[in-house]
Every structure is written in C-alpha cells, then in structure tokens.
Protein backbone atom coordinates (compact mmCIF):
# COMPACT_ATOMS: atom_id res chain seq x y z
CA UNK A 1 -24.81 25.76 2.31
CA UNK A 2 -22.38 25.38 -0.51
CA UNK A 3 -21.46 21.70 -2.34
CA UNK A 4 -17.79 20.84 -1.57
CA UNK A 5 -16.10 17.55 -1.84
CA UNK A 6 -15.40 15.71 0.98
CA UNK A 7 -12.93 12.50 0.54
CA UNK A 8 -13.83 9.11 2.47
CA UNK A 9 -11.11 5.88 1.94
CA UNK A 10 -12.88 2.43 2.27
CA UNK A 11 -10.28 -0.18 1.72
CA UNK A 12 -6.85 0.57 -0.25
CA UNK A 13 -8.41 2.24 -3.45
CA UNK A 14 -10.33 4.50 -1.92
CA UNK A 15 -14.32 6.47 -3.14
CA UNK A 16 -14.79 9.94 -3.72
CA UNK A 17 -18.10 11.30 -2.21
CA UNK A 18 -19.58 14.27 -2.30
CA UNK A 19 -22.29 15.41 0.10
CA UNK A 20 -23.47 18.92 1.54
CA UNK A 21 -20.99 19.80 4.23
CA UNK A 22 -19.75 23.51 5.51
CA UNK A 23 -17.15 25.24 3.25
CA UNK A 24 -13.66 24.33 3.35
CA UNK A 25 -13.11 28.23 3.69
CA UNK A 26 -14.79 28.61 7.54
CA UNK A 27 -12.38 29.70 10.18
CA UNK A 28 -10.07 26.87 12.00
CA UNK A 29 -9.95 27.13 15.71
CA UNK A 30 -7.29 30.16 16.52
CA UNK A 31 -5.08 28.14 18.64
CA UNK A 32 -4.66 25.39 16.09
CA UNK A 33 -1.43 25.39 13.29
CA UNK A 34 -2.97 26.56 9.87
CA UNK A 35 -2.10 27.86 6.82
CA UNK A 36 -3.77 29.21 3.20
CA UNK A 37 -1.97 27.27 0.05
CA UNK A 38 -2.49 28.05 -3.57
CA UNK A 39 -2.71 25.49 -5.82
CA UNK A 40 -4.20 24.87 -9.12
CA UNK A 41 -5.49 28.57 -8.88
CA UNK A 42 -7.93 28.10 -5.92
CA UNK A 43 -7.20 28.67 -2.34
CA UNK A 44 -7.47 26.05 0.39
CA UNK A 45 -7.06 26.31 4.40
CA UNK A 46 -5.19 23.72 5.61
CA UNK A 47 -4.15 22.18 9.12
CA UNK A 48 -1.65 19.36 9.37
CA UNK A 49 -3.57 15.90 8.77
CA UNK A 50 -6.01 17.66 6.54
CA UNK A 51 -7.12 15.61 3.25
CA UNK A 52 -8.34 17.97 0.54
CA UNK A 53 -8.97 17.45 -3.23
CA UNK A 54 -6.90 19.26 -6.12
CA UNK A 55 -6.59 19.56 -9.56
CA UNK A 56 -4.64 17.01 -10.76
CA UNK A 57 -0.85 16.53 -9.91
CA UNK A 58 1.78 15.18 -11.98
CA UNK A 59 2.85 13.18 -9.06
CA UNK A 60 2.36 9.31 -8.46
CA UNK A 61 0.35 8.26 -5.18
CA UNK A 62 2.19 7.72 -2.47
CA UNK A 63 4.72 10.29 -3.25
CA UNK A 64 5.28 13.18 -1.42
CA UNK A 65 5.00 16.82 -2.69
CA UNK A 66 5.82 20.16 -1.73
CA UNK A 67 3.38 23.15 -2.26
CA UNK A 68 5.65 26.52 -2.29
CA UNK A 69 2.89 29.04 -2.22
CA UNK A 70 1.82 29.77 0.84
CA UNK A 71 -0.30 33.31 1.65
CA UNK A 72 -0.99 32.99 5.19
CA UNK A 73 0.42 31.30 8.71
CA UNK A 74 -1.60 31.26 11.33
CA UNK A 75 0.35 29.33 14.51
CA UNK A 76 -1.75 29.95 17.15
CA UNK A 77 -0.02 33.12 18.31
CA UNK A 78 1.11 34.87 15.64
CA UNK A 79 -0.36 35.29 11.93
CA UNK A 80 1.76 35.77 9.33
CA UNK A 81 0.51 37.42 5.81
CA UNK A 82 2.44 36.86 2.38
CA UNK A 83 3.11 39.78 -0.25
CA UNK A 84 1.88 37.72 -2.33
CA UNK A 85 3.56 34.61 -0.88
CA UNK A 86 5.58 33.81 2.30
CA UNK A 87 9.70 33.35 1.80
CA UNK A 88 11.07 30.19 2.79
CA UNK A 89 7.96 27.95 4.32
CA UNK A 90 6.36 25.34 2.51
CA UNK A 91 3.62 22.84 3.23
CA UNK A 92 4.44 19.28 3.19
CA UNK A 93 1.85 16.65 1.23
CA UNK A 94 1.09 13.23 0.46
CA UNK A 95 -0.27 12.02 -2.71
CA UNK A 96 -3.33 9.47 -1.80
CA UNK A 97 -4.60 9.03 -4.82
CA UNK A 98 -6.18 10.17 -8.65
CA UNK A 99 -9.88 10.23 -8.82
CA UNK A 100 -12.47 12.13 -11.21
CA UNK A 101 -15.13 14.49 -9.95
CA UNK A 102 -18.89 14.46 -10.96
CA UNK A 103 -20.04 15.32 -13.94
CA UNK A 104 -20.76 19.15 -14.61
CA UNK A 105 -22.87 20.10 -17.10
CA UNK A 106 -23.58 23.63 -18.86
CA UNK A 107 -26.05 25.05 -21.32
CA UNK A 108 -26.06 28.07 -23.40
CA UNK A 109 -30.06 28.46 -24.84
CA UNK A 110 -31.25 31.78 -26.54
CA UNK A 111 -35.21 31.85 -27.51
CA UNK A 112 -36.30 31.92 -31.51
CA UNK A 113 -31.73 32.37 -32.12
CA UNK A 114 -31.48 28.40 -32.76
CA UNK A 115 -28.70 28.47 -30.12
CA UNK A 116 -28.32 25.20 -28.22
CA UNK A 117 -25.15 24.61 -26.64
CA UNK A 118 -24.29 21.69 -24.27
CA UNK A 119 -20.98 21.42 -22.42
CA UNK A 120 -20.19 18.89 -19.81
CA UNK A 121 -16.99 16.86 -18.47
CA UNK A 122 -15.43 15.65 -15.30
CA UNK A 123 -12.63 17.23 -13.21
CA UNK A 124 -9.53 15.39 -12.53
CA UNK A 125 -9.03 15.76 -8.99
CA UNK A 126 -5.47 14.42 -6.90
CA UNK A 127 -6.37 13.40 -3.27
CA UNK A 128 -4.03 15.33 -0.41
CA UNK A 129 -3.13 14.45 3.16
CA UNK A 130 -1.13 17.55 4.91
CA UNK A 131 1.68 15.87 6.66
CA UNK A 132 3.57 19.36 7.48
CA UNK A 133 3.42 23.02 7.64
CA UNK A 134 7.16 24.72 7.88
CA UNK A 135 8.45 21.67 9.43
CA UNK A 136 5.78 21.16 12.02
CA UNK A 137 3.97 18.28 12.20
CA UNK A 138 7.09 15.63 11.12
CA UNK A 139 7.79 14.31 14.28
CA UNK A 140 4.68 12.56 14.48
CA UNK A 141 5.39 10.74 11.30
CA UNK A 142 8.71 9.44 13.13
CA UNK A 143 7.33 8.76 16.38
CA UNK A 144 4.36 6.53 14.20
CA UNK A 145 7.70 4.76 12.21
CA UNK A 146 9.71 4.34 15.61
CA UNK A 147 6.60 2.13 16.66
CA UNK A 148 6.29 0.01 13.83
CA UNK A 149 9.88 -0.78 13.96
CA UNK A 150 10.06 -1.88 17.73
CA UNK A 151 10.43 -5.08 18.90
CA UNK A 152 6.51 -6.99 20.24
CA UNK A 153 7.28 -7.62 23.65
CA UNK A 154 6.45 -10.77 25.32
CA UNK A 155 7.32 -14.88 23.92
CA UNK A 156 7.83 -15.18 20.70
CA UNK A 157 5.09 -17.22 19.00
CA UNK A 158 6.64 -20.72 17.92
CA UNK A 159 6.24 -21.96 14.10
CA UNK A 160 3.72 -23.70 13.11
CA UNK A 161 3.82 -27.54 13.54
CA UNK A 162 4.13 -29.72 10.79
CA UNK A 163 1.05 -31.41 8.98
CA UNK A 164 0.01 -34.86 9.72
CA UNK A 165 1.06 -36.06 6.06
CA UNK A 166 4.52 -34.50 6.51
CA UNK A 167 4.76 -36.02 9.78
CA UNK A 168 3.76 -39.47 8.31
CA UNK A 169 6.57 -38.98 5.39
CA UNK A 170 9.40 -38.00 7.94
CA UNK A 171 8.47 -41.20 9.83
CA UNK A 172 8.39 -43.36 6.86
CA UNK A 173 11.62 -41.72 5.39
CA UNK A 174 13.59 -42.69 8.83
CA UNK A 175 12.35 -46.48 9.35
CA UNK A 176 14.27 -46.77 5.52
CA UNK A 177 17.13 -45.53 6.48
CA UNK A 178 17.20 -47.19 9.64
CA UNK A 179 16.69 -50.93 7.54
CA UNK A 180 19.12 -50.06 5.23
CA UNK A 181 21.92 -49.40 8.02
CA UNK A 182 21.10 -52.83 10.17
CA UNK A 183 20.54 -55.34 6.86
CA UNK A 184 23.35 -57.67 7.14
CA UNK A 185 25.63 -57.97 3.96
CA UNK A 186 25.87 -61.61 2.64
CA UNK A 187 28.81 -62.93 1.30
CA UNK A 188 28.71 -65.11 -1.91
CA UNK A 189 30.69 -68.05 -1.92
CA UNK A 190 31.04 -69.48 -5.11
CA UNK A 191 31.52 -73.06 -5.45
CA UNK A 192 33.31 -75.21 -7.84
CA UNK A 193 31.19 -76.29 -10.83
CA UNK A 194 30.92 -80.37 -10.29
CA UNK A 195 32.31 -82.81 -13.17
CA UNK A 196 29.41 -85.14 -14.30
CA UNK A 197 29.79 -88.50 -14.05
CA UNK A 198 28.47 -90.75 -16.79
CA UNK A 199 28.06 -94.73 -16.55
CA UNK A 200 29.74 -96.03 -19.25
CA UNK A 201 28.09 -99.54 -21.05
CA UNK A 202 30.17 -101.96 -21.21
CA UNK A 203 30.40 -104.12 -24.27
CA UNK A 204 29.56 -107.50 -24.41
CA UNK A 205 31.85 -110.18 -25.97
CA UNK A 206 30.85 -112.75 -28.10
C-alpha cells in the first residue's frame, strides 16, 4: 500500500497528516461525476468536493482557481478522453490553504569512492477543495448561500436587558432632572440700606 497524503482541517488553520491510505489513483464509482486534472506535472482523479494536495499555487487561500487541463471526463454515462487535453471544460477549485510536506531525505554512498551525498527538503504543497467539474456541481454552492441568507423563522430574540449599574444610573440621572424642574425660583428683594442713628452728647454749660 503506497504513502499518500491525506488532508484533515481541525479548527480554521488547518494540519496536514499523512498516514497509509489507498492511492488517490483507484477507480471512483462509475456512476459518480469524475475527471483526471494535470497539475504541477502529476495527475490526480478528482470528483466534485474532493480535497487533494498540490504543488504550490501562486494563489491566496480562499481564492478560487481554475485548472484548464483536463485528460479525462467520466459522467456516469459517457467517458470522454483528451488528445492531450479536453477543449473548453475546466475544473473549478478552492484554495484552502499553504502547508509544507514531510521531510524527504536522499543519499548517494559509493564503497572505498569517498562519496557521501545527503539531500533532503520539504515540498510546498497548496490544499484543494473541487467545487466544479464543467459547470456541475455550482448549484450546490448557491443553494448552501440561499440558506445562509434566509430569514430564522420564529420571534425574534429581544436585546439584552440593561445591567443593574446602568439601571441604577438611569434612575439616579431622572430623580435630578425631576428636582431641578419642581425647585421653586426665589425672588430677591433687596431692601434699602438703613441710616444709622447716633446719640449725640450734649454739652454741658457752665
């Protein structure tokens, strides 16, 4: 059993793992929409809502790509064979996101030659979701949008109700306002100033 990456998305970044599965290259049911892409050189089999792993794209995630090159359409009745490519269909793709393969490692060794040579590195690998082949395979996308869009049925939920503190400062806020409007206004009356009246000695005569 060959070693082929398989993809597995925990969370919004996503891991890469790779584990012993069957060959991406064994036969898809007959009845099922399928097609063989080129890309990068190598040759995949894809089905709409596949996820497969690339060389690396120049694209951004969550872009949308277009792979032109496609050798074979299988649509469940029919199968269709490129020379080398099919006119006019293309497969529709979703960038999911950049990752790095595992390390591979060679070595070139000749006996009593002093040849020692050590290569390694790590492939850069784009993550790909089939959204479309020819076309088919769209209208799920829009059905999917159509149901995001639509109104919940059922009440509405009301807001939120107002913390205790805020309650407390509304109150306090009003009773103000409310002594402000009912204090009477008191009208000054200013009074005369009063003249002072002094007692005057008299003099005594001699």
């Amino acid at each position: 059993m060959p070693l082929t990456p398989t993809l597995s998305l925990q969370g919004e970044r996503g891991v890469l793992c790779w584990s012993l599965v069957q060959s991406l290259a064994v036969p898809k049911p007959d009845s099922s929409l399928s097609a063989v892409i080129v890309s990068g050189g190598k040759q995949y089999r894809v089905a709409p809502g596949d996820r497969i792993l690339v060389d690396r794209l120049a694209a951004e995630p969550g872009s949308s790509v277009k792979l032109g090159r496609v050798l074979l359409l299988n649509d469940g009745s029919e199968i269709k064979v490129g020379s080398p490519a099919i006119d006019g269909l293309d497969v529709d793709a979703k960038v999911i996101a950049h990752r790095r393969g595992p390390r591979v490692e060679s070595i070139r060794y000749k006996s009593k030659k002093r040849v020692r040579v050590h290569h390694g590195g790590r492939a850069h690998l784009t993550a790909l979701e089939i959204i479309a082949i020819g076309g088919v395979g769209l209208p799920k996308e829009e059905k999917e949008d159509t149901a995001k869009t639509a109104k919940p049925k059922g009440r509405a939920k009301a807001a939120p109700r107002a913390g205790r503190a805020q309650r407390q400062a509304v109150k306090k806020s009003a009773t103000k306002a409310e002594a402000v409007e009912e204090e009477p206004v008191v009208e000054e009356t200013v009074q005369p100033p009063k003249k002072s009246t002094r007692r005057t000695a008299k003099k005594e005569t001699k």
